[in-house]
Each structure stands twice: as structure tokens, then as C-alpha cells.
N, C-alpha and C. Protein backbone atom coordinates (compact mmCIF):
# COMPACT_ATOMS: atom_id res chain seq x y z
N UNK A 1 1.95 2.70 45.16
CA UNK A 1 0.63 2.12 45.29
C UNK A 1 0.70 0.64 44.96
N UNK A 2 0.13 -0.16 45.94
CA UNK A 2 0.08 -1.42 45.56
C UNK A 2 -1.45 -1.97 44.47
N UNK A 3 -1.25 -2.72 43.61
CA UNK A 3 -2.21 -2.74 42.71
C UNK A 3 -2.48 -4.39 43.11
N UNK A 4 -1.97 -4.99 43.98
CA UNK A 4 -2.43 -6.35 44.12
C UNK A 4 -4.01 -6.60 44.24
N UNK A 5 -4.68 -7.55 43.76
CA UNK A 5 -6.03 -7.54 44.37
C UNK A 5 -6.89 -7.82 45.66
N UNK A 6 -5.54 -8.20 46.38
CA UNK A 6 -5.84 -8.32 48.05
C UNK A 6 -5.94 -7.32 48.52
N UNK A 7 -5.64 -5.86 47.71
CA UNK A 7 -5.71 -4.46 48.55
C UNK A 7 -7.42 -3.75 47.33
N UNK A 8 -8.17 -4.69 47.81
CA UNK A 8 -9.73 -4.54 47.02
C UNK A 8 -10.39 -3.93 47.89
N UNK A 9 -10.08 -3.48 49.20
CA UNK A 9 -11.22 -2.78 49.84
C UNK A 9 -11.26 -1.51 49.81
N UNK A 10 -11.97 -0.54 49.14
CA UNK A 10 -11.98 0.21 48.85
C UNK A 10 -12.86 1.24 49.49
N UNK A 11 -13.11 2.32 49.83
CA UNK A 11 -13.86 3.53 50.52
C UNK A 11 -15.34 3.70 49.32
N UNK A 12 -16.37 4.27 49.81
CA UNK A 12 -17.58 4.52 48.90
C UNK A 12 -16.41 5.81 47.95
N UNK A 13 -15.97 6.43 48.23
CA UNK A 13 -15.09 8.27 47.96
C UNK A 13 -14.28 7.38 47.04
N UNK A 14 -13.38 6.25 47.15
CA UNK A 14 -12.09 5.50 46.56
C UNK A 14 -13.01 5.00 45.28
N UNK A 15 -13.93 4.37 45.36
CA UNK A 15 -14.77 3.60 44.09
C UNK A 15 -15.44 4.76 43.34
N UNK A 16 -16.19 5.96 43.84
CA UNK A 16 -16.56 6.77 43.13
C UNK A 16 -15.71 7.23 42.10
N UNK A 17 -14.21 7.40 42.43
CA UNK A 17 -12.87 8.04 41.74
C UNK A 17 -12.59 7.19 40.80
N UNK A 18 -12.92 5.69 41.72
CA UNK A 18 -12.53 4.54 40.33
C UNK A 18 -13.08 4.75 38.72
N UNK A 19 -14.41 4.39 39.44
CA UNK A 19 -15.86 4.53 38.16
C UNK A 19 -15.31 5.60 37.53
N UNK A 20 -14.94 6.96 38.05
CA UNK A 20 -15.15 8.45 37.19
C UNK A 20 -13.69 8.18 36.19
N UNK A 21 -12.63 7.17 36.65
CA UNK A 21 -11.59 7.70 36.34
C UNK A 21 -11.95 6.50 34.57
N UNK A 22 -12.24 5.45 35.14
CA UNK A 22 -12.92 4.11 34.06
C UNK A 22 -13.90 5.05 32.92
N UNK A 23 -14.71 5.77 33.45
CA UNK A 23 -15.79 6.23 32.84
C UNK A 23 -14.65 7.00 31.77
N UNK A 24 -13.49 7.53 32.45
CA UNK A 24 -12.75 8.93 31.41
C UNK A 24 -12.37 8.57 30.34
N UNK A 25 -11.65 6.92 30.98
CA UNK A 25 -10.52 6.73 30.47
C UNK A 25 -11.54 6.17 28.79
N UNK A 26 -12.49 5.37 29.22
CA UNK A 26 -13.60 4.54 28.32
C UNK A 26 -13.50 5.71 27.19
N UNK A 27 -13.92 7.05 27.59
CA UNK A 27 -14.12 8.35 26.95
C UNK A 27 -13.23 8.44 25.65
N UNK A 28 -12.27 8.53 26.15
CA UNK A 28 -11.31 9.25 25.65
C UNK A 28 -10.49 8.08 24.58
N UNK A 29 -10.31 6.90 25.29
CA UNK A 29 -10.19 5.47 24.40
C UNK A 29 -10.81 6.01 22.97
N UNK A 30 -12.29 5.45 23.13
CA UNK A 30 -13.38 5.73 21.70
C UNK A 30 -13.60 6.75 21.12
N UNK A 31 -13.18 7.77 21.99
CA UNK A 31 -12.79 8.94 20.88
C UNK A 31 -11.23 9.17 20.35
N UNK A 32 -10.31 8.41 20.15
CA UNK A 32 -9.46 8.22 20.11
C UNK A 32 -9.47 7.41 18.69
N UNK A 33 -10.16 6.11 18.59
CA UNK A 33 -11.03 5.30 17.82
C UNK A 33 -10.88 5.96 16.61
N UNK A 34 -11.87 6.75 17.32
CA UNK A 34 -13.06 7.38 16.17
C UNK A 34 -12.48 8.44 15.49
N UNK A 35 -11.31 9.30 15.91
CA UNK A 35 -10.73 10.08 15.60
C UNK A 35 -9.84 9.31 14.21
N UNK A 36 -9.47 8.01 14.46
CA UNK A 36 -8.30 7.36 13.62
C UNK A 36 -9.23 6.87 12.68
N UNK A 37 -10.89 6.25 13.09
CA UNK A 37 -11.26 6.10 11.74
C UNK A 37 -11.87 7.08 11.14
N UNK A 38 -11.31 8.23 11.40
CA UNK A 38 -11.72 9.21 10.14
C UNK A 38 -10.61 10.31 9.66
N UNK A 39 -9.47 9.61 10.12
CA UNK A 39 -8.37 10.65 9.64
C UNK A 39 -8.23 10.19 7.82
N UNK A 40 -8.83 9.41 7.30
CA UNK A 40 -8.71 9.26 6.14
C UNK A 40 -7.48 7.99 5.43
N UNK A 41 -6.92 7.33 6.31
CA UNK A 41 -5.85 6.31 6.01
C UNK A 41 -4.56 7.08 6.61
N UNK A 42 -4.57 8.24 7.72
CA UNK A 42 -3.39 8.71 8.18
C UNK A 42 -2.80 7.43 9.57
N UNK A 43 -4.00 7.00 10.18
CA UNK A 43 -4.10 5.80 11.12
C UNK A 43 -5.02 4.86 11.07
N UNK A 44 -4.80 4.08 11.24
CA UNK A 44 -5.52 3.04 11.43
C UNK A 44 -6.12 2.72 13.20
N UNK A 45 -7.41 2.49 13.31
CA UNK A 45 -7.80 2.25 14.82
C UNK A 45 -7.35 1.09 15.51
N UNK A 46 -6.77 -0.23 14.98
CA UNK A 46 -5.81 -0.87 15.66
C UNK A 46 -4.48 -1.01 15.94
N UNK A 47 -3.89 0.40 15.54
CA UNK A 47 -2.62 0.68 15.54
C UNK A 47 -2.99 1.80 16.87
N UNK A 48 -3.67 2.65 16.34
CA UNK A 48 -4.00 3.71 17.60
C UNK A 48 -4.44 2.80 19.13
N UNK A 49 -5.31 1.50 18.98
CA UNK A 49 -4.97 0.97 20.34
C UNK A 49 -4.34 0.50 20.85
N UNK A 50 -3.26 -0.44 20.39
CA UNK A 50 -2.15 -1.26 20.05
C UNK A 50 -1.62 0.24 20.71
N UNK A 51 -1.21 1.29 20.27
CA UNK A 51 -0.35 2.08 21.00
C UNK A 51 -0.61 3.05 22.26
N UNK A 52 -1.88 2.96 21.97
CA UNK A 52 -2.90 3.20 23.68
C UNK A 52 -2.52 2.27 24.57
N UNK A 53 -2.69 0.71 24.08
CA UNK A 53 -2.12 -0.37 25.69
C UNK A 53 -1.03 -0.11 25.78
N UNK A 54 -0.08 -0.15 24.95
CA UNK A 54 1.52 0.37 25.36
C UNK A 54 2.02 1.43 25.83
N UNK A 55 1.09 2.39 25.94
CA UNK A 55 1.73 3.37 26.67
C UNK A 55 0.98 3.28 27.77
N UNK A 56 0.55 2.40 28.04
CA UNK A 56 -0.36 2.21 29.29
C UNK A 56 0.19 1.65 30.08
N UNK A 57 0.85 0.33 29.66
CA UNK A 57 1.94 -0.16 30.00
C UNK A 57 3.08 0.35 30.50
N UNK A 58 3.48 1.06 29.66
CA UNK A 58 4.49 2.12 30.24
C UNK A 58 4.54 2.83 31.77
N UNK A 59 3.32 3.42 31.40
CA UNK A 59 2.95 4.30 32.70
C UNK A 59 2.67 3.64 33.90
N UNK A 60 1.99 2.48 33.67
CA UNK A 60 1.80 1.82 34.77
C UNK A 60 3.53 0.60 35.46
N UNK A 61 4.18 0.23 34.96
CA UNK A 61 5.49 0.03 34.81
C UNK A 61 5.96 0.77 35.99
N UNK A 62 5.95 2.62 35.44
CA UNK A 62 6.67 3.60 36.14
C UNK A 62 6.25 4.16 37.31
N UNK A 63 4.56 3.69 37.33
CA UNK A 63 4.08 3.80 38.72
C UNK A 63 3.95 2.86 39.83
N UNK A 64 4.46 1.92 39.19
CA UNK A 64 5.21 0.58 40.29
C UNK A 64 3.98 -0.96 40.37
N UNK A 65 4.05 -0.75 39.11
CA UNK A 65 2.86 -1.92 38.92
C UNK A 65 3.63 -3.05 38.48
N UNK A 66 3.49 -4.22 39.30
CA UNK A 66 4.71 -5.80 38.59
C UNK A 66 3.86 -5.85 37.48
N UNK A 67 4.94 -6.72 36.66
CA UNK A 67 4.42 -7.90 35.48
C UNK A 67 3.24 -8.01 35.95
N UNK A 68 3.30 -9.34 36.46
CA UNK A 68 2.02 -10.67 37.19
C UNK A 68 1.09 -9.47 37.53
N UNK A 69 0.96 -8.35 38.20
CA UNK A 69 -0.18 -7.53 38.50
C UNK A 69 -1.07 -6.80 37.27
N UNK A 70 0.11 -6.41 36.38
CA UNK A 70 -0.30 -5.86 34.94
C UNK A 70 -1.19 -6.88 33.91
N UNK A 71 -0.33 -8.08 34.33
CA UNK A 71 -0.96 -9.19 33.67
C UNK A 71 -2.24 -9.90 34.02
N UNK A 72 -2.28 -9.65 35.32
CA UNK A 72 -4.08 -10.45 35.75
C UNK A 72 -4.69 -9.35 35.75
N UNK A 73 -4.59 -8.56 35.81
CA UNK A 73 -5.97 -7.10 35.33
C UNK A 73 -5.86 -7.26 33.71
N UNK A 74 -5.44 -7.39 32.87
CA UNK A 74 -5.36 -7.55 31.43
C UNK A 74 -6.16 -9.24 31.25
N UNK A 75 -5.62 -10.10 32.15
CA UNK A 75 -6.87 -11.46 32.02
C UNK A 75 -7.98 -10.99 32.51
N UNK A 76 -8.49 -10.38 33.89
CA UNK A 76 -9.75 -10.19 34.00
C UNK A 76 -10.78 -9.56 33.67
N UNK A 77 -10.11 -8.36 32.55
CA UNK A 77 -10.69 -7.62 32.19
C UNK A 77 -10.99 -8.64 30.34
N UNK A 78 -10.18 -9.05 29.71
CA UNK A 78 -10.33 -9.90 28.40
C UNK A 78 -11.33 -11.20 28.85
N UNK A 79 -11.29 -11.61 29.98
CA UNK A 79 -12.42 -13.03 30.28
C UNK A 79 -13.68 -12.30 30.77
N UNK A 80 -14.09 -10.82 31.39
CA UNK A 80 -15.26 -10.23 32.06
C UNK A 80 -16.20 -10.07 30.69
N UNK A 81 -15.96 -10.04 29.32
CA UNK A 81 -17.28 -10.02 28.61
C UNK A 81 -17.30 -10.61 27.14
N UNK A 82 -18.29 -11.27 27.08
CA UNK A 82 -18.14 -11.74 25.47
C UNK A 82 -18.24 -10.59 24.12
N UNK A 83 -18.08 -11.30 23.10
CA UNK A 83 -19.24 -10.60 21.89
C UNK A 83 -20.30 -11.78 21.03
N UNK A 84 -21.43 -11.29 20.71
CA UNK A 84 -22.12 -11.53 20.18
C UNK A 84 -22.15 -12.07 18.94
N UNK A 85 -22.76 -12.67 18.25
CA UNK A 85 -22.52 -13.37 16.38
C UNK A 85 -22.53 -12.25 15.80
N UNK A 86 -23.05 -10.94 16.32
CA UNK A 86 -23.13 -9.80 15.54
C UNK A 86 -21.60 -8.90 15.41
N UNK A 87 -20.96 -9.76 16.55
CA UNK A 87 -19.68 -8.16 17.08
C UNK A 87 -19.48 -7.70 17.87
N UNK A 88 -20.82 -7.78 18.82
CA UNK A 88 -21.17 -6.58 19.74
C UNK A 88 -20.86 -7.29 21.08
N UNK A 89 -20.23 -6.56 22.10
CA UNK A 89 -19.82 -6.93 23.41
C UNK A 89 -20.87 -7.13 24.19
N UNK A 90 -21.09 -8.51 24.59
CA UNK A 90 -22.43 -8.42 25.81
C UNK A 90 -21.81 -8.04 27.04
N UNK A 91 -22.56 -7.47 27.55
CA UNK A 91 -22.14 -6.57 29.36
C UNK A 91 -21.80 -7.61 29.51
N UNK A 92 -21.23 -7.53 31.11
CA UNK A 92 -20.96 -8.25 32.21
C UNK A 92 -22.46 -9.05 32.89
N UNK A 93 -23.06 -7.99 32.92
CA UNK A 93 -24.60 -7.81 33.59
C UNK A 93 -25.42 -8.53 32.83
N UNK A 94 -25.43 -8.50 31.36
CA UNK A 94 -26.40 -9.45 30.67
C UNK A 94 -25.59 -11.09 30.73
N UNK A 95 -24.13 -11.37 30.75
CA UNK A 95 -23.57 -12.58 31.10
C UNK A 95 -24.05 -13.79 32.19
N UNK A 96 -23.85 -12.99 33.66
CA UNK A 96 -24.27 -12.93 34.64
C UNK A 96 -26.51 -13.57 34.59
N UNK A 97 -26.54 -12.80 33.77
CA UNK A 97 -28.29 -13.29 33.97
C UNK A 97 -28.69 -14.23 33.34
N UNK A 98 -27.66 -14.15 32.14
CA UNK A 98 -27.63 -15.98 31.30
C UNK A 98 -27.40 -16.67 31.56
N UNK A 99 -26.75 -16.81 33.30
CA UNK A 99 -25.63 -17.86 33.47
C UNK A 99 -27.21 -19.05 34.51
């Protein structure tokens, strides 16, 4: 599979799969989290993500994803949203309406 962003056109069926697969992955991330901040000091939750991107890395590596491709989805996704004075991540969507 090519992951370049010139291969962006996608089917209504191809984006539905996207969203569901984003929606899982989001899932399973923060409960992942949440699991480490309550194991009691067995993990820590920035060690548990720290080893979530790396095996992400991994996998994507073995499914034929370059560097430079791994690397501009990791910039566009770290520049798509701020946080707040509070912490809190502003959407994309509230960015966008400030602008």
C-alpha cells in the first residue's frame, strides 16, 4: 500500500473505514492511558505511549511505509491542533473558526 499523500482520493466506503479505524484506534490509545494511570506505579502513561508510537512504527515499517511518509503524517498530525492555557487540545474545527 502506498501511504504517499498524492494517493488522497479516497471512495465514500474507503473514508468510512478510515474514520472507524481512527475512531478504534483513538479508543483503545485512552484506554490504554487510563489503564497505566491506575495500575498503581506498575506504568507510567508516558512510557505506555512512548511504547504505543513505537510499535506503531514498527508495524507500519513492515507494512511498507518510508521514513519521509511516516514522518509527514507524524508532522501533520502534531501541527493539526493546539492546547489551551488550561491543557486541553482545541479541535481542528474550533482552530479553523478562529482563524
Amino acid at each position: 500500500m502506498d501511504y504517499s499523500k498524492e494517493e488522497m482520493n479516497y471512495s465514500k466506503e474507503e473514508k468510512l473505514v478510515i474514520e472507524t479505524s481512527m475512531r478504534y484506534s483513538y479508543d483503545k490509545f485512552w484506554d490504554a492511558i487510563e489503564e497505566s494511570a491506575g495500575s498503581k506505579g506498575e506504568t507510567n502513561e508516558v512510557d505506555v505511549a512512548i511504547g504505543l508510537i513505537l510499535e506503531g512504527v514498527s508495524y507500519m515499517k513492515g507494512a511498507g511505509m518510508s521514513e519521509s511518509e511516516l514522518v509527514e503524517h507524524i508532522k501533520s498530525h502534531y501541527n493539526s491542533f493546539e492546547f489551551d492555557k488550561d491543557g486541553n487540545i482545541i479541535e481542528p474545527e474550533t482552530l479553523e473558526a478562529e482563524a
